[in-house]
Protein backbone atom coordinates (compact mmCIF):
# COMPACT_ATOMS: atom_id res chain seq x y z
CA UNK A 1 154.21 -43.92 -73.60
CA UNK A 2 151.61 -45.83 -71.72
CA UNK A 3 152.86 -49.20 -72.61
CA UNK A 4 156.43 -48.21 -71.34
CA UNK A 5 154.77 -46.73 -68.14
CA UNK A 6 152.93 -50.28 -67.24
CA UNK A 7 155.84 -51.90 -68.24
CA UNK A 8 157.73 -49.70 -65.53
CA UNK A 9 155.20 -50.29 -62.70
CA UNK A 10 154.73 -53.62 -61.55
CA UNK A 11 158.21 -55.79 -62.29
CA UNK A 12 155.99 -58.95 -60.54
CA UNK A 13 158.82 -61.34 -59.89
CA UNK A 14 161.75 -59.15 -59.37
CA UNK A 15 164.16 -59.07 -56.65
CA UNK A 16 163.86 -55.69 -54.58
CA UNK A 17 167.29 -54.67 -55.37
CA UNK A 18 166.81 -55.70 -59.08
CA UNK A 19 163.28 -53.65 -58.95
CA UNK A 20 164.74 -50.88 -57.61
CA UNK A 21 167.77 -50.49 -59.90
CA UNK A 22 165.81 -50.24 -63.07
CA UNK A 23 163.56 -47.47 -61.69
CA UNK A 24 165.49 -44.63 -63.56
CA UNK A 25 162.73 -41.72 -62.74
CA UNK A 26 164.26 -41.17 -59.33
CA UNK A 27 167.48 -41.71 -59.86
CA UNK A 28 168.80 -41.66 -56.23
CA UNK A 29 166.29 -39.94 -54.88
CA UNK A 30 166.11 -42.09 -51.86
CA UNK A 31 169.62 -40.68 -50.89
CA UNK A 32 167.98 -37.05 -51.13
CA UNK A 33 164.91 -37.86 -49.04
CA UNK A 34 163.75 -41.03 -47.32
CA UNK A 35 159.81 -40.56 -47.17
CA UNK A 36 157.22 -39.38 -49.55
CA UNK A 37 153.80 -39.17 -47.58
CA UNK A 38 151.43 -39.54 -51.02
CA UNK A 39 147.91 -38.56 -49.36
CA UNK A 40 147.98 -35.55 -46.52
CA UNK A 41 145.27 -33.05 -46.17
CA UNK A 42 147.67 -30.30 -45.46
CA UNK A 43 145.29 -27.68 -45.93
CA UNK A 44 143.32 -29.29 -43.07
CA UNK A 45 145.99 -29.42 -40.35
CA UNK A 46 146.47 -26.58 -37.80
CA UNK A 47 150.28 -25.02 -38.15
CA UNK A 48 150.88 -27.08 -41.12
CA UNK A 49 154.90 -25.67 -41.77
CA UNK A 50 155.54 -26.69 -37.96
CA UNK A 51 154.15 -29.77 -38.59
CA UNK A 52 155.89 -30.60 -41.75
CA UNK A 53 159.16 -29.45 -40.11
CA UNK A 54 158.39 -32.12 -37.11
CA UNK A 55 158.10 -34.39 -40.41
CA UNK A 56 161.53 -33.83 -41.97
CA UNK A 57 162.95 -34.37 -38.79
CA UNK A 58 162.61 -38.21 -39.28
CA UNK A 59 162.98 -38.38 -43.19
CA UNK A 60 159.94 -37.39 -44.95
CA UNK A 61 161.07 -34.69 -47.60
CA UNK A 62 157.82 -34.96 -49.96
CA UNK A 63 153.61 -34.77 -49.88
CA UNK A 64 150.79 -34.96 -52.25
CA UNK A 65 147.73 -32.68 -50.89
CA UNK A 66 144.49 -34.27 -52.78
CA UNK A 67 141.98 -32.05 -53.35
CA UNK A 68 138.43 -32.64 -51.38
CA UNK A 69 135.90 -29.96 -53.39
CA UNK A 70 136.09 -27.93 -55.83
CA UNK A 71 135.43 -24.99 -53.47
CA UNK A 72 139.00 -25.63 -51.97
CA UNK A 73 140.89 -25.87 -55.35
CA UNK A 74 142.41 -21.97 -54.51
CA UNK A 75 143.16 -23.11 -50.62
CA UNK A 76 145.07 -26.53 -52.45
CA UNK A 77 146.88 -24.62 -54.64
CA UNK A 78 148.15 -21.91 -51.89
CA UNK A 79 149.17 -24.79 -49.79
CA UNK A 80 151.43 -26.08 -52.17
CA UNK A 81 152.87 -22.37 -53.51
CA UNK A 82 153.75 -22.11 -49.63
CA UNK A 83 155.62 -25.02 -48.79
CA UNK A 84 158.43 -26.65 -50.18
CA UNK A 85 158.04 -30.70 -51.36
CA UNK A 86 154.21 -30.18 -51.39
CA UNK A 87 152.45 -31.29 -54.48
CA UNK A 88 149.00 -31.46 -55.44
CA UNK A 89 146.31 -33.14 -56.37
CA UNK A 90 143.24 -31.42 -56.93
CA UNK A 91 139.96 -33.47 -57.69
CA UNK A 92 136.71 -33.85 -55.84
CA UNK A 93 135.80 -36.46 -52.88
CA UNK A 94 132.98 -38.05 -53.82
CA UNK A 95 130.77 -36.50 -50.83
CA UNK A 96 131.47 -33.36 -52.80
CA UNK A 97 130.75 -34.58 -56.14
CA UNK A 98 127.19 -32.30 -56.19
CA UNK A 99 128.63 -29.02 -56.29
CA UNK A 100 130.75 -29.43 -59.20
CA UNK A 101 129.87 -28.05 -62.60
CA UNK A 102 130.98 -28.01 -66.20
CA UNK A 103 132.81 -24.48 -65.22
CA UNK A 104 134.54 -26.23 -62.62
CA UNK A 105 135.69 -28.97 -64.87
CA UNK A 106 136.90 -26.31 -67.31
CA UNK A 107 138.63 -25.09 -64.36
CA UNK A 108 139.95 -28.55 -63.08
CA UNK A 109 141.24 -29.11 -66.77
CA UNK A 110 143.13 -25.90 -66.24
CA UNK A 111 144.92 -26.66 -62.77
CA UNK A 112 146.17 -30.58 -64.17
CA UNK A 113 148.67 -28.42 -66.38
CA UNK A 114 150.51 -26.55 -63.11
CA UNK A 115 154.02 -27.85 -62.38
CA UNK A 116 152.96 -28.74 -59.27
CA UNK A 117 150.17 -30.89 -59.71
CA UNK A 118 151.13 -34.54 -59.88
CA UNK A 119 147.68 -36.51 -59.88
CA UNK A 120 144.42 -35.82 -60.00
CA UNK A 121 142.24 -36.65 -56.84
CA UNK A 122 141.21 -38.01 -54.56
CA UNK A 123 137.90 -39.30 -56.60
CA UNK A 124 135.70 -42.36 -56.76
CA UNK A 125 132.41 -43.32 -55.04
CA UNK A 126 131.48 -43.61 -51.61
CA UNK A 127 128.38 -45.48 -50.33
CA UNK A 128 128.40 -43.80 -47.08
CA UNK A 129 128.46 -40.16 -48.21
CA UNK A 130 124.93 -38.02 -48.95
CA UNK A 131 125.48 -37.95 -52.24
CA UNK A 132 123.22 -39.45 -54.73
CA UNK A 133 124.96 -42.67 -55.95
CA UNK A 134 124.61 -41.70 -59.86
CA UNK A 135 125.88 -38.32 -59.16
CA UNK A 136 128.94 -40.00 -57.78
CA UNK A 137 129.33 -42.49 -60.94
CA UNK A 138 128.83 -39.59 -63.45
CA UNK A 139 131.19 -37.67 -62.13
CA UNK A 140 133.55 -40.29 -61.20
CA UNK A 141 134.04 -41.23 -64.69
CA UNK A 142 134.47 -37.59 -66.16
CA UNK A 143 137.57 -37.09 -63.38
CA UNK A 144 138.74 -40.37 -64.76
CA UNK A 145 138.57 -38.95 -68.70
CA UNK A 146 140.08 -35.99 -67.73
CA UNK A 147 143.26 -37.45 -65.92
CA UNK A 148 143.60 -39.21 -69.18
CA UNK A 149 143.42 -36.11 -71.39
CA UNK A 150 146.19 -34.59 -68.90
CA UNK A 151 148.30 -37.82 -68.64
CA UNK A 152 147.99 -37.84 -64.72
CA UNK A 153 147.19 -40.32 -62.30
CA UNK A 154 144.72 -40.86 -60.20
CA UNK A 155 144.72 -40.90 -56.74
CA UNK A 156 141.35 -43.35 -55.86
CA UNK A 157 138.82 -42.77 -52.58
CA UNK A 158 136.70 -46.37 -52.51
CA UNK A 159 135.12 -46.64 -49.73
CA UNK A 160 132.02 -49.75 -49.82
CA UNK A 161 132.09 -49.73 -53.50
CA UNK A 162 135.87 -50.90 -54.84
CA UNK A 163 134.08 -53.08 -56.97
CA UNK A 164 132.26 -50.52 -58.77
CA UNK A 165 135.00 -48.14 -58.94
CA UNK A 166 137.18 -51.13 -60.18
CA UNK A 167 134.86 -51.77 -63.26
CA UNK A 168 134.54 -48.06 -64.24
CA UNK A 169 138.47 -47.65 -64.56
CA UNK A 170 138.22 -50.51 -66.44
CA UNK A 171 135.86 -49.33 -68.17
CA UNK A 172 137.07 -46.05 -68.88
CA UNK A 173 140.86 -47.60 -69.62
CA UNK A 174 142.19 -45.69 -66.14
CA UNK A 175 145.14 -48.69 -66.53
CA UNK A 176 146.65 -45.97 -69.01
CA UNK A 177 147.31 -43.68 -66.38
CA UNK A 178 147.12 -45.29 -63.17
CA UNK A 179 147.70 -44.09 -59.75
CA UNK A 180 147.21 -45.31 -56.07
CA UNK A 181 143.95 -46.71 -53.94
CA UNK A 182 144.13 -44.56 -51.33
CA UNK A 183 143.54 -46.18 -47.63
CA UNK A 184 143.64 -49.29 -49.18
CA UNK A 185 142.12 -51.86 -46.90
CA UNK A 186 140.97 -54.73 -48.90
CA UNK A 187 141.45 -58.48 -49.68
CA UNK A 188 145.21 -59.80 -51.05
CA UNK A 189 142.19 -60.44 -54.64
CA UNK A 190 141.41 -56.80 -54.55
CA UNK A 191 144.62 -55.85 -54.67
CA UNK A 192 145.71 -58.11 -57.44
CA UNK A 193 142.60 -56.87 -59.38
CA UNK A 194 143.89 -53.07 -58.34
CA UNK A 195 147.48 -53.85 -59.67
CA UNK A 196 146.52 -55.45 -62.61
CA UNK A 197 145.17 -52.19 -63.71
CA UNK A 198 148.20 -50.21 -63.14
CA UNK A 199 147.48 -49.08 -59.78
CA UNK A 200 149.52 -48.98 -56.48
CA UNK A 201 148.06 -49.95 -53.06
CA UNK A 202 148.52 -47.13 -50.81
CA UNK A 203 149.65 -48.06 -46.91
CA UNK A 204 148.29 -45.83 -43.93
CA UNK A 205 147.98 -46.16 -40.51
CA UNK A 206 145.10 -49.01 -40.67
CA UNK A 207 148.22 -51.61 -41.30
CA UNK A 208 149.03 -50.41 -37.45
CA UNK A 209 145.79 -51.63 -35.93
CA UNK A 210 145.95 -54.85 -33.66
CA UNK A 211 142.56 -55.66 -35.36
CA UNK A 212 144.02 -55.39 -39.42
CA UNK A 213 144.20 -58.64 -40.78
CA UNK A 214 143.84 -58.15 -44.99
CA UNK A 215 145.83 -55.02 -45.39
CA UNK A 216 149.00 -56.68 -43.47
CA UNK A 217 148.84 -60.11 -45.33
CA UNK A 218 148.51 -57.76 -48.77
CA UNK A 219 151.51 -55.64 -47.61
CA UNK A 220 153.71 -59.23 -47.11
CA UNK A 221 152.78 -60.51 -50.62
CA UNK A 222 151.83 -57.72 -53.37
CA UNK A 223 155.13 -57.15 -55.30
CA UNK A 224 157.72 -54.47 -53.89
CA UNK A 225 156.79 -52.13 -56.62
CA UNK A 226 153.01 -51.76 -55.93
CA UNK A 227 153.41 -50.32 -52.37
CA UNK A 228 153.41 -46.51 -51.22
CA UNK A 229 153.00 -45.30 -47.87
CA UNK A 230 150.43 -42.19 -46.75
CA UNK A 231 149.14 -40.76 -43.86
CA UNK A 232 145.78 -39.15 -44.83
CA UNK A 233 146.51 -36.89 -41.63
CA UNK A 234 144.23 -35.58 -40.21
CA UNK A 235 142.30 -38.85 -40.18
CA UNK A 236 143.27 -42.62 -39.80
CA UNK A 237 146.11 -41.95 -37.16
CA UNK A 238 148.38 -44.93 -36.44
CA UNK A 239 148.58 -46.73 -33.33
CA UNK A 240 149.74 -45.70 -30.49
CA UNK A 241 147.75 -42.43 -31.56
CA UNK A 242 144.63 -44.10 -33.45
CA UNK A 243 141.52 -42.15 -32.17
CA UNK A 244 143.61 -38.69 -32.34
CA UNK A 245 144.47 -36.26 -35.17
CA UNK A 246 146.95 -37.56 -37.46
CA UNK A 247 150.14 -35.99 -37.72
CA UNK A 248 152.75 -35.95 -41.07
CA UNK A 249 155.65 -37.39 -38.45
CA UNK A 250 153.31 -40.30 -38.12
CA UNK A 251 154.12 -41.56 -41.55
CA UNK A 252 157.72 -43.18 -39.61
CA UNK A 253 155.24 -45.61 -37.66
CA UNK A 254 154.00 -46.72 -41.02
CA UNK A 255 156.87 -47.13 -42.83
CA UNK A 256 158.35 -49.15 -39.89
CA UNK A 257 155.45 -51.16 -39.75
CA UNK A 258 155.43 -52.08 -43.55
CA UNK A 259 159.18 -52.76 -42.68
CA UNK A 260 158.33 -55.47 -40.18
CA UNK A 261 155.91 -57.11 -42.63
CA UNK A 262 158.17 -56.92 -45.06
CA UNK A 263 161.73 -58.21 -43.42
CA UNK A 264 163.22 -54.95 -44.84
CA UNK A 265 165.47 -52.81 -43.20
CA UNK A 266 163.83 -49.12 -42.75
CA UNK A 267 165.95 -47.80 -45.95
CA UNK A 268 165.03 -50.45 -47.99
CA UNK A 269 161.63 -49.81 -46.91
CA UNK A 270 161.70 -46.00 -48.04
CA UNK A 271 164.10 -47.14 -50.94
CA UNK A 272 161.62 -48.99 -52.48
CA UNK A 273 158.34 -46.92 -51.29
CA UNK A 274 160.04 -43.43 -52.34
CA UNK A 275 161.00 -45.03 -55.85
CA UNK A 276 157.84 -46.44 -56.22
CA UNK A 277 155.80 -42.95 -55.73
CA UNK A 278 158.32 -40.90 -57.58
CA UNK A 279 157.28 -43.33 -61.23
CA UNK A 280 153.72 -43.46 -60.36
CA UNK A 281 153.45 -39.52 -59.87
CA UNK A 282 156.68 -38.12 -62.25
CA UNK A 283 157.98 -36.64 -59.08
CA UNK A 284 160.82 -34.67 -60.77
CA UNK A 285 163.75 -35.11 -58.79
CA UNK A 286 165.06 -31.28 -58.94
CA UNK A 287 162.55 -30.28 -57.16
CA UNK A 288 162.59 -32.62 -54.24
CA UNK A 289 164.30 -30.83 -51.24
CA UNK A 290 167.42 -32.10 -49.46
């Protein structure tokens, strides 16, 4: 199953509309919903149904909520019971990585079998976090061995260390699962070294900023297939709103911006985006809202 999933993800040389029409997993789930937002803290946002209601409004209709520590797991898990589209993705950030013990792991092991739980994350390391760096590696590559035991993907937090985290899930053969680098922001390398092991780059509100330079030359040239879009609201708002709290509506500036990079029209844009998030993260498409 692996081999057919790798063999699914990254169709290099394709033509979009070739890509697109041998993505079977989501059917045509792009005429259901235009958006999926695959990295909101919803459990962090103020009037969070209002919110995603302001969302739908301009075509998102689906979000992963990654999990930050394993003292939120029951708030995660209520979040996505109470909203419709909302999936999760419980894990630990790697500031958090301290706190979590072989119970929770037990416990962690438990919540990758719920119907609503798509990926495990967000995990990796973090060189700017409190956290003692081994902790961080140790645990790193147990959330890693567990998303293989469960057959989910991983949704990756790198921040100062993609390097590291790259050789781990090498190490640790993540390729068999893969998943998405969250906020990606690195080098068009990088991200060939990221695809190459079965991961998609995923596109936030950075590839806004007058200042980006790397994330909107990857965007142009990575491969149609290994591109999703996120918001990571509350943080990392797009211009015009970068210094305030990030909203789930904001994911339309995104996706417009990856359009203009791309020369694609805004439904080819969540076409493509949509299709690609539904394979990585088996959205089933019965239970994606109109």
């Amino acid at each position: 199953m692996a081999g057919d999933r790798r063999t699914l993800l990254f169709a290099h040389e394709e033509p979009d509309s070739i890509l697109v029409a041998r993505i079977g997993l989501c059917y045509d789930l792009w005429t259901v919903i235009r958006y999926i937002d695959t990295h909101i803290h919803l459990d962090y946002l103020d009037a969070p149904q209002a919110q995603l209601d302001e969302a739908r409004d301009v075509g998102v209709g689906a979000w992963v909520v990654p999990g930050t520590s394993c003292e939120r797991w029951p708030e995660l898990m209520a979040t996505t019971a109470r909203h419709e589209g909302v999936y999760a993705a419980p894990g630990v950030h790697p500031q958090a990585a301290g706190r979590c013990s072989a119970t929770d792991l037990e416990e962690l092991h438990r919540l990758l079998q719920h119907p609503r739980v798509v990926a495990l994350g967000e995990v990796g390391l973090d060189r700017l976090v409190e956290c003692p760096w081994q902790v961080q590696e140790e645990l790193f590559v147990q959330m890693i061995r567990l998303a293989r035991a469960a057959d989910k993907p991983l949704l990756i937090h790198a921040r100062r260390s993609t390097a590291r985290v790259l050789e781990l899930l090498r190490q640790e053969g993540a390729d068999q699962v893969g998943g998405i680098f969250h906020a990606f922001s690195g080098s068009l390398e990088t991200a060939r070294e990221v695809i190459a092991l079965n991961f998609a780059i995923g596109v936030g509100g950075v590839v806004t900023f007058a200042a980006a330079r790397r994330l909107p030359q990857v965007v142009r040239q990575v491969p149609p297939a290994a591109l999703v879009l996120e918001t990571d609201a509350p943080d990392l708002a797009p211009e015009p709103h970068r210094g305030q709290p990030n909203r789930p509506v904001y994911l339309k500036l995104v996706a417009e911006q990856v359009a203009a990079l791309r020369g694609w029209s805004r439904q080819e844009t969540a076409r493509i985006t949509t299709a690609n998030a539904c394979r990585i993260l088996k959205l089933p498409a019965d239970n994606v809202p109109d």
